[in-house]
N, C-alpha and C. Protein backbone atom coordinates (compact mmCIF):
# COMPACT_ATOMS: atom_id res chain seq x y z
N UNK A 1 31.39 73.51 62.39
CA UNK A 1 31.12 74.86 62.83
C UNK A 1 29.68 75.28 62.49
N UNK A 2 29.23 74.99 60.86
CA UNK A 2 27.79 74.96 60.86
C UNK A 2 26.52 74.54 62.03
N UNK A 3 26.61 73.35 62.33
CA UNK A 3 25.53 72.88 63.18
C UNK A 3 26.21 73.55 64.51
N UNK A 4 27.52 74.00 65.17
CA UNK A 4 27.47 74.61 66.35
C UNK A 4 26.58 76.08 66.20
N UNK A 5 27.14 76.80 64.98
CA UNK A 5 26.32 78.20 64.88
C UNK A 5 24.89 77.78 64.77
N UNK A 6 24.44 76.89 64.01
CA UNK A 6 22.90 76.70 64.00
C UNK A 6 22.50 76.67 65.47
N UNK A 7 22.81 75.68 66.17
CA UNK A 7 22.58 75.52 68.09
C UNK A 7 22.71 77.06 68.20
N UNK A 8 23.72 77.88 68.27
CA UNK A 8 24.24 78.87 69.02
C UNK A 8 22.94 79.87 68.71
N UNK A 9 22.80 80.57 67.10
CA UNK A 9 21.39 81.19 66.69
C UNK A 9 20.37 80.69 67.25
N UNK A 10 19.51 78.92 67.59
CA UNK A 10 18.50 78.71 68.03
C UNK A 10 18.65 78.86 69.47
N UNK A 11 19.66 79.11 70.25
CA UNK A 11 19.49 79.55 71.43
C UNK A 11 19.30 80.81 71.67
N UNK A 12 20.33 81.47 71.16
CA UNK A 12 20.11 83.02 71.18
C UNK A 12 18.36 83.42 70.46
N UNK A 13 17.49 82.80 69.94
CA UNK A 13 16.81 83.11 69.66
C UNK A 13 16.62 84.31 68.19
N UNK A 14 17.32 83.45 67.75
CA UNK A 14 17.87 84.46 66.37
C UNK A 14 17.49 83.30 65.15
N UNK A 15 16.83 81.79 65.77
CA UNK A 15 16.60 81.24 64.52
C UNK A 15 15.42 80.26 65.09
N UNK A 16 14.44 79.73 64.55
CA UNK A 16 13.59 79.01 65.09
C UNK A 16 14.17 77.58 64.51
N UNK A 17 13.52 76.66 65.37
CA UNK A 17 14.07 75.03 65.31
C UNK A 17 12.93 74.64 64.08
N UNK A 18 12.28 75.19 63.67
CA UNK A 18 11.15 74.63 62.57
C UNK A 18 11.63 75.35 61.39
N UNK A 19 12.29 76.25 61.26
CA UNK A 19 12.89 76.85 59.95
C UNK A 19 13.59 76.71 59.25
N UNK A 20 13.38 77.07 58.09
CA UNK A 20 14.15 76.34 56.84
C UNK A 20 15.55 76.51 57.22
N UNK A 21 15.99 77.74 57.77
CA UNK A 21 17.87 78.29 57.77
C UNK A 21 18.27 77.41 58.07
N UNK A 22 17.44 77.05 59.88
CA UNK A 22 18.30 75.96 60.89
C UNK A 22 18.16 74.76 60.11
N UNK A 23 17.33 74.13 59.45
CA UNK A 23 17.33 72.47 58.94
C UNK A 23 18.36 72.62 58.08
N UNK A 24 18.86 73.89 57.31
CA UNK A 24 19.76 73.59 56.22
C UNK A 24 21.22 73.72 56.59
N UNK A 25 21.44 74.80 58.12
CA UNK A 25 22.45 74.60 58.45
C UNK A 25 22.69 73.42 59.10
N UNK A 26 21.59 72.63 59.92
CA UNK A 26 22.29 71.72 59.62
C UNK A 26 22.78 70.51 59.37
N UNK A 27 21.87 70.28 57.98
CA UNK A 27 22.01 69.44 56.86
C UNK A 27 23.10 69.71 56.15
N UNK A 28 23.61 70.73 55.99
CA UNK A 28 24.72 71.68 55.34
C UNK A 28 25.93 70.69 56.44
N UNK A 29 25.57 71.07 57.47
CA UNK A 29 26.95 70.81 58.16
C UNK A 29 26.91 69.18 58.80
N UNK A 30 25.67 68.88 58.49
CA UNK A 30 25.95 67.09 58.74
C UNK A 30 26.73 66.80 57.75
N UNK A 31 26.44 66.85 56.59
CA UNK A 31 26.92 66.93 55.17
C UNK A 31 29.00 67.22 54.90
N UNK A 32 29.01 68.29 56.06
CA UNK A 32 30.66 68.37 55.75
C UNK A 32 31.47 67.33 56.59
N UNK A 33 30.70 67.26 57.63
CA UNK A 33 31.80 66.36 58.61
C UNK A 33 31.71 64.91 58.16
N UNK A 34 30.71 64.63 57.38
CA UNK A 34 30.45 63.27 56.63
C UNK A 34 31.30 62.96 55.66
N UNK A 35 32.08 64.52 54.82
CA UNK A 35 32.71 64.41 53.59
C UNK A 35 34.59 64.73 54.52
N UNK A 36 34.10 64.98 55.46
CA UNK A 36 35.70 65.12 56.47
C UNK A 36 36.02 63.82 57.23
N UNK A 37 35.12 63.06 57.24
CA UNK A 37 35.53 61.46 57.90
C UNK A 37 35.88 60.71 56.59
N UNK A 38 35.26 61.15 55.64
CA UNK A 38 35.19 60.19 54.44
C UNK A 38 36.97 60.12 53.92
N UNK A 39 37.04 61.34 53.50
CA UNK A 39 38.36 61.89 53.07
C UNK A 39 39.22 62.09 54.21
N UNK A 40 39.12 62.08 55.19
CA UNK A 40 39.85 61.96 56.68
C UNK A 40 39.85 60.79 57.37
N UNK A 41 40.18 60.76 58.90
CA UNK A 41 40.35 59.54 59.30
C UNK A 41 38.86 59.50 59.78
N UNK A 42 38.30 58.19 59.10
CA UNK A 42 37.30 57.85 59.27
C UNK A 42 36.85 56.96 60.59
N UNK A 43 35.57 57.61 61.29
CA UNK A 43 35.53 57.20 62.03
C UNK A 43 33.76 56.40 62.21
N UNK A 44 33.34 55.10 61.99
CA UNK A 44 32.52 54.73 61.61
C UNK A 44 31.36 55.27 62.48
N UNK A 45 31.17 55.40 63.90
CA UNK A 45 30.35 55.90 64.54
C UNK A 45 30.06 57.48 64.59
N UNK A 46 30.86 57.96 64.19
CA UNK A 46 30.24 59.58 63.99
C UNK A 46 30.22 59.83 62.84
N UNK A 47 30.84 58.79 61.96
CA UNK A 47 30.11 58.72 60.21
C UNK A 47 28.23 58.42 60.24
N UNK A 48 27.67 57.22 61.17
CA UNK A 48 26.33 57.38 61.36
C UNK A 48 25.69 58.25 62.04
N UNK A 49 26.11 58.64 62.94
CA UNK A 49 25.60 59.59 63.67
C UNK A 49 25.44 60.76 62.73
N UNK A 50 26.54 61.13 61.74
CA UNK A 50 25.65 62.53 61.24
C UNK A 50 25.21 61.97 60.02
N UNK A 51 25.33 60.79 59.52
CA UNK A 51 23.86 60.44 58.39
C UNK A 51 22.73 60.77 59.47
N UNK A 52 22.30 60.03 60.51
CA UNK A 52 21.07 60.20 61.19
C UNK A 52 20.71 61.75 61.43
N UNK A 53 21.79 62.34 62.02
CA UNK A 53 21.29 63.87 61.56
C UNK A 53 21.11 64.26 60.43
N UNK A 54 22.06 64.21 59.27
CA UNK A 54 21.53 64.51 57.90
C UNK A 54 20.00 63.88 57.88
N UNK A 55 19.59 62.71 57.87
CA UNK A 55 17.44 62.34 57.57
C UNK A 55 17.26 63.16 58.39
N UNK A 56 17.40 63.31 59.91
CA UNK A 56 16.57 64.17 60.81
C UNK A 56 16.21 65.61 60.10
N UNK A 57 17.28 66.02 59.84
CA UNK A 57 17.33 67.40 59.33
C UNK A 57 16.54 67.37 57.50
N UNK A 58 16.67 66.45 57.19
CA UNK A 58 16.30 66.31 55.92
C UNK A 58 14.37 66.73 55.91
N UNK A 59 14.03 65.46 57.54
CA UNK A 59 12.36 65.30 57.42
C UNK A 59 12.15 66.41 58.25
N UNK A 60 12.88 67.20 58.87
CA UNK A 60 12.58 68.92 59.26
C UNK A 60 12.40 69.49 57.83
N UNK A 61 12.59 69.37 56.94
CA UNK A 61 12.79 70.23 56.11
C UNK A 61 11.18 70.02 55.30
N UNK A 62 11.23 68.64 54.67
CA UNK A 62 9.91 67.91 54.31
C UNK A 62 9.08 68.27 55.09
N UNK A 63 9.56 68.40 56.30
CA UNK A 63 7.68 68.68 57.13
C UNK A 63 7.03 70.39 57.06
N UNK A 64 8.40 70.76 57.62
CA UNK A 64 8.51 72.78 57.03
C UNK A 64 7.57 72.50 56.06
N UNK A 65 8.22 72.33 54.51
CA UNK A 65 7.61 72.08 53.60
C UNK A 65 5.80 72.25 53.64
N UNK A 66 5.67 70.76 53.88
CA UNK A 66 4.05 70.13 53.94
C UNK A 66 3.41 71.17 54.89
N UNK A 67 3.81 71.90 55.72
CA UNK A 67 3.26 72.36 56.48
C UNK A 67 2.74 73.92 56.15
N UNK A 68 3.76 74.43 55.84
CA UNK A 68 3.54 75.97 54.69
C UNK A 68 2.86 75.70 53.43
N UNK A 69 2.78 74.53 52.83
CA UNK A 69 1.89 74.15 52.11
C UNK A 69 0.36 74.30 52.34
N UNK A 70 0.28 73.44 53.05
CA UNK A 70 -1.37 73.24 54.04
C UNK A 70 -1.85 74.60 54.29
N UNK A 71 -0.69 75.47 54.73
CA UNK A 71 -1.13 76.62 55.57
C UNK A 71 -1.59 77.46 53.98
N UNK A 72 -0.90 77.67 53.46
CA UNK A 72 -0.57 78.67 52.09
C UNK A 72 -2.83 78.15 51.18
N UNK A 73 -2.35 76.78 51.79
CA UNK A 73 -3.80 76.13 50.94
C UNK A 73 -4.75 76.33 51.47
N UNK A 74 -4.99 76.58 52.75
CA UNK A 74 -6.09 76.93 53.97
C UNK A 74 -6.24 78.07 53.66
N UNK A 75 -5.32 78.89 52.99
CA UNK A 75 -5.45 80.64 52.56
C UNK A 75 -6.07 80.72 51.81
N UNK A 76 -6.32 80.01 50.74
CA UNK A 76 -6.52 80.36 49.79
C UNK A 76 -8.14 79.57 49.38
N UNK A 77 -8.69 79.22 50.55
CA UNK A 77 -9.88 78.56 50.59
C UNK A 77 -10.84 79.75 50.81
N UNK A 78 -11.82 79.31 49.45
CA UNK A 78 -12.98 80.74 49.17
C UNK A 78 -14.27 79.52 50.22
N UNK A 79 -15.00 80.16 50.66
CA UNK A 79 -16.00 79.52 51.48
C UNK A 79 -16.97 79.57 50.07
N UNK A 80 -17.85 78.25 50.09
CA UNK A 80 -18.94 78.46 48.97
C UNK A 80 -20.35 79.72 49.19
């Protein structure tokens, strides 16, 4: 339900695809259906499929990151 509401907000335009919410919803929700195949009937191909979304969503997050970084550091540059 996580990663459908994440889709549903970035369509409606209520969440951007570069933002921290959406990478965590859904890393959050790669994360449950991973722990619902595990403990459920496991099903090996949509067990990888949402690891690969879990990294995807992971290096959204890392790049967010590096990127508000850079920006935050470009701010704070005094000209000599």
């Amino acid at each position: 339900m996580l990663v459908l509401l994440a889709f549903l907000l970035l369509q409606a335009h209520k969440l951007h695809g570069n933002g921290l919410i959406y990478q965590l919803m859904n890393v959050l929700g790669a994360i449950g259906v991973m722990l619902s195949l595990l403990f459920g009937s496991f099903n090996a191909s949509a067990f990888f499929m949402q690891v690969a979304w879990l990294l995807i969503g992971i290096f959204g997050i890392a790049r967010g990151m590096r990127i508000r970084r850079e920006a935050r550091d470009k701010g704070r540059y005094i000209a000599p």
